[in-house]
N, C-alpha and C. Protein backbone atom coordinates (compact mmCIF):
# COMPACT_ATOMS: atom_id res chain seq x y z
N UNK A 1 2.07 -4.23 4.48
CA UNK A 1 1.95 -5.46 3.75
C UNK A 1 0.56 -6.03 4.02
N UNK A 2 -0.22 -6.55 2.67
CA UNK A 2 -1.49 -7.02 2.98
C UNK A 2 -1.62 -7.87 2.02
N UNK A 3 -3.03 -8.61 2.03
CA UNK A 3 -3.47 -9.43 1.14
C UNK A 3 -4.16 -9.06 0.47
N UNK A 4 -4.82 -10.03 -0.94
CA UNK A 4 -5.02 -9.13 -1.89
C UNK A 4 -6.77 -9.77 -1.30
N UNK A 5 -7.88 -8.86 -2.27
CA UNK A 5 -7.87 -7.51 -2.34
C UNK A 5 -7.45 -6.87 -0.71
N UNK A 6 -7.00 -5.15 -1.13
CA UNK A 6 -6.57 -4.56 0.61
C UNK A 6 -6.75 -3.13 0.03
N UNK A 7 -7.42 -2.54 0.53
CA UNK A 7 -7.46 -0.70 0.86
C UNK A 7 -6.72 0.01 1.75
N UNK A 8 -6.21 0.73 1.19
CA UNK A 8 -5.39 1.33 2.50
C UNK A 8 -5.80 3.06 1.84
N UNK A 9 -5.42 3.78 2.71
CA UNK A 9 -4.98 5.06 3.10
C UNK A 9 -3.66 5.78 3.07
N UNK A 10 -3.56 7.26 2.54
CA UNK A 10 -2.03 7.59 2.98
C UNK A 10 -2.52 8.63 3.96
N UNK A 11 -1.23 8.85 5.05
CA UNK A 11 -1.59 9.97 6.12
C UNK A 11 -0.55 10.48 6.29
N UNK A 12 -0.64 12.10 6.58
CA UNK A 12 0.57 12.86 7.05
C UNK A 12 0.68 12.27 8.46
N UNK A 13 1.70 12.10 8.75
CA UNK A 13 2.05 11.90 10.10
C UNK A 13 2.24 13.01 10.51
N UNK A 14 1.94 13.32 12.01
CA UNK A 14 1.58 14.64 12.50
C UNK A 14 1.04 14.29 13.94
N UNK A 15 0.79 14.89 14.97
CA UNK A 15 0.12 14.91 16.45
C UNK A 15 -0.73 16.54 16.00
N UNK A 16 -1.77 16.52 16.70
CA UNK A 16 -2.39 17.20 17.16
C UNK A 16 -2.08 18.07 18.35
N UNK A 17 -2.36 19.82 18.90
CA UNK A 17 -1.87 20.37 19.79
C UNK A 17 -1.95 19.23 21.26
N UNK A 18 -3.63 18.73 21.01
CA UNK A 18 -3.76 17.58 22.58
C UNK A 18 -2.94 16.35 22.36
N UNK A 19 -1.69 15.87 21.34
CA UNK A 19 -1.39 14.39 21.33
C UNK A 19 -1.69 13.37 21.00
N UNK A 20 -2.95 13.98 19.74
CA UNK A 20 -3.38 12.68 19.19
C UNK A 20 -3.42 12.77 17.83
N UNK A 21 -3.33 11.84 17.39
CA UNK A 21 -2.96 11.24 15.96
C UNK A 21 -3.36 12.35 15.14
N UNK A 22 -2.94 12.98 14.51
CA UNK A 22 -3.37 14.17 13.16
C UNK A 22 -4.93 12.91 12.06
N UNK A 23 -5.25 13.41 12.11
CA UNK A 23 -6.51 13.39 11.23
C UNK A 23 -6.96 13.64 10.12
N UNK A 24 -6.71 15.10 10.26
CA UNK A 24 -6.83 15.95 9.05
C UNK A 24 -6.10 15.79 7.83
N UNK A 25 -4.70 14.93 7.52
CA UNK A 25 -4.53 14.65 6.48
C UNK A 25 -4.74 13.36 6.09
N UNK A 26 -5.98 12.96 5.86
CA UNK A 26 -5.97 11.82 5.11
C UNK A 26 -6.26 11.49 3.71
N UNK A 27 -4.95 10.86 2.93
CA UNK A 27 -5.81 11.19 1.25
C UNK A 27 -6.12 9.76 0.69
N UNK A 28 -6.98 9.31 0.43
CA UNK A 28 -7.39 8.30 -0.61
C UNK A 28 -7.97 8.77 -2.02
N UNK A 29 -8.76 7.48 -2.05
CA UNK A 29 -9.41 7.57 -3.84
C UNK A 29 -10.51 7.14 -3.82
N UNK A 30 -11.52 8.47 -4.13
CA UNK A 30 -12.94 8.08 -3.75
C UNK A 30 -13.55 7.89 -5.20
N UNK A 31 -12.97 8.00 -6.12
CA UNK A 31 -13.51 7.81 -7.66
C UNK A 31 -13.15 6.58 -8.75
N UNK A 32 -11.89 6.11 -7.87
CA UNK A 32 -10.80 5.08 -8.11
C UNK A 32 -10.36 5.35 -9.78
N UNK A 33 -9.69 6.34 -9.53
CA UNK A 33 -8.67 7.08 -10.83
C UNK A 33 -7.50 7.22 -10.44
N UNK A 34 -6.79 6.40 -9.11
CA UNK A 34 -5.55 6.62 -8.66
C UNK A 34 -4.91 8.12 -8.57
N UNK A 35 -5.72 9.19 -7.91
CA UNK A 35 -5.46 10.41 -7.77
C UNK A 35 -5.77 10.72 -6.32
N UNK A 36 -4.91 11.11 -5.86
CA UNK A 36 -5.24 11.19 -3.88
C UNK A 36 -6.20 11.93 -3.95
N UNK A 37 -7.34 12.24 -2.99
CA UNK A 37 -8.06 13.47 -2.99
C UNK A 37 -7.84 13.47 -1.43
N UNK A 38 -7.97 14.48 -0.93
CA UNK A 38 -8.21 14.89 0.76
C UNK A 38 -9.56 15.44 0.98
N UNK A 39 -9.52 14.52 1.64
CA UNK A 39 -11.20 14.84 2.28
C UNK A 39 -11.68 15.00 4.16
N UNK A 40 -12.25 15.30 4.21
CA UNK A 40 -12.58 15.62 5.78
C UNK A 40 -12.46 14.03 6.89
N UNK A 41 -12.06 14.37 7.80
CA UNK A 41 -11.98 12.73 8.66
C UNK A 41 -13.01 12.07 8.77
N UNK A 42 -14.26 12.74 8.74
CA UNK A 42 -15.59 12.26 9.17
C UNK A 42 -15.89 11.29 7.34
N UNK A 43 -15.04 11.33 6.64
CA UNK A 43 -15.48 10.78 5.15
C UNK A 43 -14.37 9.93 4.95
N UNK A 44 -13.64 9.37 6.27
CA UNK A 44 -12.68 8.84 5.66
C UNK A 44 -12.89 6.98 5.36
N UNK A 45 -13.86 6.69 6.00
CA UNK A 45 -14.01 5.21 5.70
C UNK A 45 -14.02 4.88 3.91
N UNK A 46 -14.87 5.99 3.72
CA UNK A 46 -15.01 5.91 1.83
C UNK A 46 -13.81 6.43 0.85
N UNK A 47 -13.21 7.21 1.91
CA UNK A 47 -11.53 8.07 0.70
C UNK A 47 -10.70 6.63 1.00
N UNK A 48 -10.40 5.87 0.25
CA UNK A 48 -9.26 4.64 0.45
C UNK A 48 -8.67 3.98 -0.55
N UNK A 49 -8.04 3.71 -0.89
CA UNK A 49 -7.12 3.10 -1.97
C UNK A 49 -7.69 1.66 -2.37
N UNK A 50 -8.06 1.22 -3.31
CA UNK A 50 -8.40 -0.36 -3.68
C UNK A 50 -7.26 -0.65 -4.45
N UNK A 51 -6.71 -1.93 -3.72
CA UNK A 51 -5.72 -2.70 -4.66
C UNK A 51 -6.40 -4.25 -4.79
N UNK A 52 -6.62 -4.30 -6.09
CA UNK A 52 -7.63 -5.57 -6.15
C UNK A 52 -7.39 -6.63 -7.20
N UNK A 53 -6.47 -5.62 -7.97
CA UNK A 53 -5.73 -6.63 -9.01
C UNK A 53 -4.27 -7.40 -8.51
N UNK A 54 -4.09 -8.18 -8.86
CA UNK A 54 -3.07 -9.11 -8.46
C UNK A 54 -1.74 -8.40 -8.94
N UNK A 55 -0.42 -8.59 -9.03
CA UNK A 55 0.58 -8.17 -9.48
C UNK A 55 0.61 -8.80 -10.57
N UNK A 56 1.45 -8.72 -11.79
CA UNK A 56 1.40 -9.80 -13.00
C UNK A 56 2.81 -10.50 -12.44
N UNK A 57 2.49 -11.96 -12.72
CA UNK A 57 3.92 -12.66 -12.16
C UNK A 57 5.25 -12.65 -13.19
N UNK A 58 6.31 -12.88 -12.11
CA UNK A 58 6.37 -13.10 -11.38
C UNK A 58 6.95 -12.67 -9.49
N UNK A 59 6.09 -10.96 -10.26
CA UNK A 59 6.53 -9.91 -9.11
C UNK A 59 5.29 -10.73 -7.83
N UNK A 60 5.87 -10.15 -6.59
CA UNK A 60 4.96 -10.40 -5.46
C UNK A 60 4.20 -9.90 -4.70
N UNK A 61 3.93 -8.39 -5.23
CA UNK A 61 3.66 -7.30 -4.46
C UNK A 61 4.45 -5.75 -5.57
N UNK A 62 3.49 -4.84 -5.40
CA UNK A 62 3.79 -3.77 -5.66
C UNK A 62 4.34 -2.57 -4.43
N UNK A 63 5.21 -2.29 -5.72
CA UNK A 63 5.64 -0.75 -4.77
C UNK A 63 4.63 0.53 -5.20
N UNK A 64 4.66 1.41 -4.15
CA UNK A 64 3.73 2.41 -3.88
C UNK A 64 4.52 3.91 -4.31
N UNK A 65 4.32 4.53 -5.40
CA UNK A 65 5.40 5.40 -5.68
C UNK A 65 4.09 6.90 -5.58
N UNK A 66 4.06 8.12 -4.79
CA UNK A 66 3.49 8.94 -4.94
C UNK A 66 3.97 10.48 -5.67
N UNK A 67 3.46 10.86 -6.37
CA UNK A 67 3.51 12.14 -6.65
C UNK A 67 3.32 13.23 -6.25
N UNK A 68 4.13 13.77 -5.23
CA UNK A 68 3.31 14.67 -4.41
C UNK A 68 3.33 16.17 -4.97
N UNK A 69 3.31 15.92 -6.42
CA UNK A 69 3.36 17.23 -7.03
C UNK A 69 1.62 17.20 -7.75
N UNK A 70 1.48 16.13 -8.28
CA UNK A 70 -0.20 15.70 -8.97
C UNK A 70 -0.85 14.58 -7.97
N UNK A 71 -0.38 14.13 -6.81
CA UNK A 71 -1.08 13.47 -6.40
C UNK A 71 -1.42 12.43 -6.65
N UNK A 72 -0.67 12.16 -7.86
CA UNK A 72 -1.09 10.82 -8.73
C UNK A 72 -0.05 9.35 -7.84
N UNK A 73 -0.98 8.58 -8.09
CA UNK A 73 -0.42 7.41 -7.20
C UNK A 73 -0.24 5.88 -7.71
N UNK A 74 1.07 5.78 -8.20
CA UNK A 74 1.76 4.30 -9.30
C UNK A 74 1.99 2.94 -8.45
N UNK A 75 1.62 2.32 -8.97
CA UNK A 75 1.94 1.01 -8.68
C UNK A 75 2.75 0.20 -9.45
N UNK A 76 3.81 -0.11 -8.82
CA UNK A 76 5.06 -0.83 -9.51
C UNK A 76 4.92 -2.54 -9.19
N UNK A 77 5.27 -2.99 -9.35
CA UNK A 77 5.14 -4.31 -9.60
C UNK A 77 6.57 -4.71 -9.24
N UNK A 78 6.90 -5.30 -8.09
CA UNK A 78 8.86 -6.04 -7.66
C UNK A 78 8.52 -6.99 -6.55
N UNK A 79 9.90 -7.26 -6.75
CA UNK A 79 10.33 -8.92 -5.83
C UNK A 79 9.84 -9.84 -7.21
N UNK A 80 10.17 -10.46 -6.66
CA UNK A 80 9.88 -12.12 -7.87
C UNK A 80 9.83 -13.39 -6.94
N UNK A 81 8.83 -14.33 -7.53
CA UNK A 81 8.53 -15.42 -6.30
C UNK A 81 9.82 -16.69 -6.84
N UNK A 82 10.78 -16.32 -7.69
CA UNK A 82 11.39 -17.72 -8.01
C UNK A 82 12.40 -17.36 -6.70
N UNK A 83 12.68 -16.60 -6.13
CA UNK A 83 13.56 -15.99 -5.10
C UNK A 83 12.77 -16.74 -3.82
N UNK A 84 11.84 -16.45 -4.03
CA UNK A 84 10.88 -16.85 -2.24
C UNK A 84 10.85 -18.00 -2.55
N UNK A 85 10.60 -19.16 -3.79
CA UNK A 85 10.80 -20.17 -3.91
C UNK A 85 12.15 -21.29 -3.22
N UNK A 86 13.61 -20.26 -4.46
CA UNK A 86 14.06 -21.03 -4.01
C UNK A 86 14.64 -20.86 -2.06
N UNK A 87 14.20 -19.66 -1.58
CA UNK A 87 14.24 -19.74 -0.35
C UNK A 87 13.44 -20.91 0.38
N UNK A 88 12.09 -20.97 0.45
CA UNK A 88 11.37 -21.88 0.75
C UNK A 88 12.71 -23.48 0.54
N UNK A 89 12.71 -23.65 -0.77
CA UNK A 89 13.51 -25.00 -0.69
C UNK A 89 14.72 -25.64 -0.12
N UNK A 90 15.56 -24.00 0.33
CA UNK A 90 16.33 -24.24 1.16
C UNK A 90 16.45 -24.52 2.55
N UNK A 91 15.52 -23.76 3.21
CA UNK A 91 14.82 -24.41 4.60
C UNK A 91 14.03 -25.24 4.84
N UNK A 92 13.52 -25.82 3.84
CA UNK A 92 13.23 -27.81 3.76
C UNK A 92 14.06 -28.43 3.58
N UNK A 93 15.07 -28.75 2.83
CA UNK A 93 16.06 -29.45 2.27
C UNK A 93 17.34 -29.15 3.25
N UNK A 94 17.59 -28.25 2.90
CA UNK A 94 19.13 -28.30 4.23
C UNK A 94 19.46 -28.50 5.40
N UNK A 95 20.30 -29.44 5.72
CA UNK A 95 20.59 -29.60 6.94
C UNK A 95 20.22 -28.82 8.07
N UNK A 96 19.64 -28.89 9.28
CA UNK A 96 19.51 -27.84 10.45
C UNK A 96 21.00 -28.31 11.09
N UNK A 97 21.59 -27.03 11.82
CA UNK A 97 22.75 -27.19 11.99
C UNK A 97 22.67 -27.26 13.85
C-alpha cells in the first residue's frame, strides 16, 4: 500500500545458496508499456513500475493483476470511498462504549 505517485517492483521470492534475499528476479517497466521486463540487479533502481495516475472515483486504490504468461501487468481499480466514508462517520458519531 502506497501513495500516489509510488513505483514499486515485482520479485520472485527466493534466498540465495548464502541466505540472502534472491536478486536476480526482479521485473519492472523500464519503457512504461506495462510489460515486466527482467533485468540484471545492478539496473534495478531504473526497472520499476510507475503508478501516477489516480484511480477514477469512486475506487481507492487499484488491484495488481499479472500475467505471467505475457508479462503484461493490469490495473484494476476497487474498494469505493462511500464505504471508508461512511466508516469514518461511524467512529465520530457513535457512542464509545
Amino acid at each position: 500500500m502506497d501513495e500516489w505517485p509510488a513505483t514499486f517492483q515485482l520479485n520472485v521470492w527466493g534466498r540465495n545458496p548464502d541466505m540472502q534475499p534472491d536478486q536476480g528476479w526482479a521485473f519492472g517497466d523500464m519503457i512504461n508499456n506495462r510489460v515486466a521486463n527482467h533485468l540484471p540487479p545492478h539496473r534495478a533502481p531504473e526497472n520499476v513500475f510507475n503508478v501516477t495516475e489516480v484511480p477514477p472515483m469512486p475506487a481507492l486504490s487499484y488491484r495488481l493483476v499479472v500475467n505471467d504468461a505475457t508479462y503484461k501487468v493490469e490495473m484494476h481499480p476497487q474498494s469505493n470511498m462511500y464505504s471508508q466514508i461512511l466508516v469514518l462517520l461511524y467512529w465520530l458519531f457513535c457512542p464509545r462504549l
